[in-house]
C-alpha atoms as a PDB file:
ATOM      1  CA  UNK A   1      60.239 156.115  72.533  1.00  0.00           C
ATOM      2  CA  UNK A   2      57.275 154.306  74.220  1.00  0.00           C
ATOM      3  CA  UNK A   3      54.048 154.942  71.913  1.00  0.00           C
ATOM      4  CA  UNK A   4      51.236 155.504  74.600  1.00  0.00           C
ATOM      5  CA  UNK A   5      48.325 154.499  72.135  1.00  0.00           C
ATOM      6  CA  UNK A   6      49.250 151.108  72.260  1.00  0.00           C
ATOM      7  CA  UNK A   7      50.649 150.574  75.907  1.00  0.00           C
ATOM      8  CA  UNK A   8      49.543 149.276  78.900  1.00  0.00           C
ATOM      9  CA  UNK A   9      49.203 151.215  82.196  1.00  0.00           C
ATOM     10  CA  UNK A  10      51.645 149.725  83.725  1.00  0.00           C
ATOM     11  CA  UNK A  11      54.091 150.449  80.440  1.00  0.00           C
ATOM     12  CA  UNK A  12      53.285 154.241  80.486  1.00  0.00           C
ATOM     13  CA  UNK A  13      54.268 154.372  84.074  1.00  0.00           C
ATOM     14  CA  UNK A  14      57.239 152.890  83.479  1.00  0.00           C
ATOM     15  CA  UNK A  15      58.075 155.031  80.835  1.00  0.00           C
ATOM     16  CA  UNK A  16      57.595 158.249  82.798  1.00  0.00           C
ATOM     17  CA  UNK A  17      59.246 156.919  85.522  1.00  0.00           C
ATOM     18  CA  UNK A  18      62.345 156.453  83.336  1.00  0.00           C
ATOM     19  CA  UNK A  19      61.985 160.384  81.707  1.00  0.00           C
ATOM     20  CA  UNK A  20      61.681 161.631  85.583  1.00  0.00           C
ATOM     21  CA  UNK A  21      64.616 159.745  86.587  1.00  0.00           C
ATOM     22  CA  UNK A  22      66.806 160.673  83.521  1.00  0.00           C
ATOM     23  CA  UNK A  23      65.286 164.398  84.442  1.00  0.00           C
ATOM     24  CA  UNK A  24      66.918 164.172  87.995  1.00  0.00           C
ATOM     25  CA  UNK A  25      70.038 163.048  86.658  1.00  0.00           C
ATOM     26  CA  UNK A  26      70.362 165.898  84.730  1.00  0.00           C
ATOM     27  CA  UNK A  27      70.054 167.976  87.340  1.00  0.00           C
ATOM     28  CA  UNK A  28      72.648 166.068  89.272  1.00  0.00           C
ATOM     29  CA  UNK A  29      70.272 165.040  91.946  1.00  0.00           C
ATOM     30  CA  UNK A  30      70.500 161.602  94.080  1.00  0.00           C
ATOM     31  CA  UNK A  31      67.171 159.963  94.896  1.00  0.00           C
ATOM     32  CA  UNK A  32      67.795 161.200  98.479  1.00  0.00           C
ATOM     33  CA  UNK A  33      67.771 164.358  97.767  1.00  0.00           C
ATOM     34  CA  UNK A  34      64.518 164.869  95.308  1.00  0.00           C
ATOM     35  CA  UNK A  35      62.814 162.899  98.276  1.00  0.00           C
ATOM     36  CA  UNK A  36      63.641 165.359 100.581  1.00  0.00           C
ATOM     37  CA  UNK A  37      62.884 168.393  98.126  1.00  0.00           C
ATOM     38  CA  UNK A  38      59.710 166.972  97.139  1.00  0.00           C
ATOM     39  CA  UNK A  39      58.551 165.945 100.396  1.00  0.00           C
ATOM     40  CA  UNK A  40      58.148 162.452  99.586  1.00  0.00           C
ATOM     41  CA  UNK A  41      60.192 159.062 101.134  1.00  0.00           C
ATOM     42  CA  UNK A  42      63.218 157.806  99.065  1.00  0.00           C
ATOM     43  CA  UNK A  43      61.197 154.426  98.783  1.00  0.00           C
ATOM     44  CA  UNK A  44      58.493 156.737  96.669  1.00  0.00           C
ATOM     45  CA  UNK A  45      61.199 157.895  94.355  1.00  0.00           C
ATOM     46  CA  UNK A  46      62.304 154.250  93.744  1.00  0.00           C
ATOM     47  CA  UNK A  47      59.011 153.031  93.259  1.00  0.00           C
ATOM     48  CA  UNK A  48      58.071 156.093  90.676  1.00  0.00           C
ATOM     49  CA  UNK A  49      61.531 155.684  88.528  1.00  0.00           C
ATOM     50  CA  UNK A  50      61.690 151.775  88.648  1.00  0.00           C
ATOM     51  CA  UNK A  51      58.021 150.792  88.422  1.00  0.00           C
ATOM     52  CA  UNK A  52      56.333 153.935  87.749  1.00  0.00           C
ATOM     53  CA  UNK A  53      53.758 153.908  90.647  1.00  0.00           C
ATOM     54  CA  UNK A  54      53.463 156.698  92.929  1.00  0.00           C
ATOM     55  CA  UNK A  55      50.101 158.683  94.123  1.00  0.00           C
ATOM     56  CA  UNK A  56      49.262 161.522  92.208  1.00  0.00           C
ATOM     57  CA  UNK A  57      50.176 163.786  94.368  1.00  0.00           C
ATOM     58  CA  UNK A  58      53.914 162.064  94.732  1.00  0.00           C
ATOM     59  CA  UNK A  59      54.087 162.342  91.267  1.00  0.00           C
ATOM     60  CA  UNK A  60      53.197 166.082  91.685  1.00  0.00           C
ATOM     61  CA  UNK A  61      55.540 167.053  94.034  1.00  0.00           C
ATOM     62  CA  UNK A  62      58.752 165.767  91.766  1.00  0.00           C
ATOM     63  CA  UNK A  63      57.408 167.465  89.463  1.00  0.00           C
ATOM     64  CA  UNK A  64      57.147 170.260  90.595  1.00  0.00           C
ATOM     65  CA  UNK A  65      60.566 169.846  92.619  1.00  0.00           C
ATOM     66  CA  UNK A  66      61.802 169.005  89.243  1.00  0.00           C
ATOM     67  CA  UNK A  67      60.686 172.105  87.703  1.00  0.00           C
ATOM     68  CA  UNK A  68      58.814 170.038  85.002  1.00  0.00           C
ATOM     69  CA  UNK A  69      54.979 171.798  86.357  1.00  0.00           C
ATOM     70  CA  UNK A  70      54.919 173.246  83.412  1.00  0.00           C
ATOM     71  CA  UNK A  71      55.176 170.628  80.826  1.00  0.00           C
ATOM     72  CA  UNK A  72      51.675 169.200  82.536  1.00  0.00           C
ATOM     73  CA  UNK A  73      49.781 172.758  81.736  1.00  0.00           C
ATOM     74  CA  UNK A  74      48.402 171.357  78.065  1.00  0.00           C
ATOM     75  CA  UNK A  75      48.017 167.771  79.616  1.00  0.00           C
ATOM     76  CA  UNK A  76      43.843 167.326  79.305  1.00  0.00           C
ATOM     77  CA  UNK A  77      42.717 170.618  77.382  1.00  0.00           C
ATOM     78  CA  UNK A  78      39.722 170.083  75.573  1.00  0.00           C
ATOM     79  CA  UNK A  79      41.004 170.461  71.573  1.00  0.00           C
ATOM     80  CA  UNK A  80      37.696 171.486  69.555  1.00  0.00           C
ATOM     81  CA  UNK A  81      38.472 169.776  66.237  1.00  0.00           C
ATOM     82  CA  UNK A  82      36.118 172.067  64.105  1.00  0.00           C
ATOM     83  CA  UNK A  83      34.191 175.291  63.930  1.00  0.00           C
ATOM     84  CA  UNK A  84      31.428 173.779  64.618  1.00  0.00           C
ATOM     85  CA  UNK A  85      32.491 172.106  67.676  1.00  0.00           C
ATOM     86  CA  UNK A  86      34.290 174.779  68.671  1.00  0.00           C
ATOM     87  CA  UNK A  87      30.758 177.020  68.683  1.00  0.00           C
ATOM     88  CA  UNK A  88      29.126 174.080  70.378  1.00  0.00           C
ATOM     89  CA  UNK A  89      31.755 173.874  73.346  1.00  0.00           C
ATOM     90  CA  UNK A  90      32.500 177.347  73.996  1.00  0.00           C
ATOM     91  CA  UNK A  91      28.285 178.142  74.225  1.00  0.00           C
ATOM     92  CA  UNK A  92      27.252 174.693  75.954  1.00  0.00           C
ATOM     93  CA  UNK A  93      27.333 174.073  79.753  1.00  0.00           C
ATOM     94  CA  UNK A  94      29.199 170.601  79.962  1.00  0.00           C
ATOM     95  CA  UNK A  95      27.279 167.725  81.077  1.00  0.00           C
ATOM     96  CA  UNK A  96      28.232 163.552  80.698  1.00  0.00           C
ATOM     97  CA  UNK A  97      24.870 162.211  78.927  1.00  0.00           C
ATOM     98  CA  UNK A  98      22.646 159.762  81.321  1.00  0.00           C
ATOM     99  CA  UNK A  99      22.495 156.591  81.017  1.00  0.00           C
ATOM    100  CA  UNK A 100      19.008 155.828  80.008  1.00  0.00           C
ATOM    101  CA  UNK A 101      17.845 152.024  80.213  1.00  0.00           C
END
């Protein structure tokens, strides 16, 4: 299995497009078909399981069509890694620093 920390961009998407496609496969589904479920062309579904490029909201939709939507729900949650960070994020409003010159 592909270790993310040290890939490229173009690597991960790769990767993911091979789980999705392996995914569909399982489910006994020709490209065709999850293009038509998801809403997407079959060109799309090529381009996410071969090169892994698609839009986000390609990628979304055979997801979803997969029934994979909820394997994304603990994607980017915020993971306080002590008590003290944890009182600091759940009683601060959220604000990126500025850039002061």
């Amino acid at each position: 299995m592909l270790s993310f920390n040290l890939a490229s961009t173009s690597e991960i998407g790769h990767e993911l497009g091979i789980r999705l496609r392996e995914h569909r496969l399982a489910q006994n589904m020709q490209q065709a078909e999850l293009a038509a479920r998801a809403g997407v062309s079959e060109g799309t579904i090529r381009n996410l399981e071969r090169k892994g490029q698609a839009t986000l909201d390609s990628l979304l939709k055979v997801v979803m069509t997969l029934g994979l939507i909820d394997e994304l729900a603990e994607l980017f949650v915020p993971r306080p890694v002590s008590i003290k960070a944890l009182e600091a994020f759940s009683s601060k409003r959220l604000r990126a620093s500025r850039n002061t010159p």
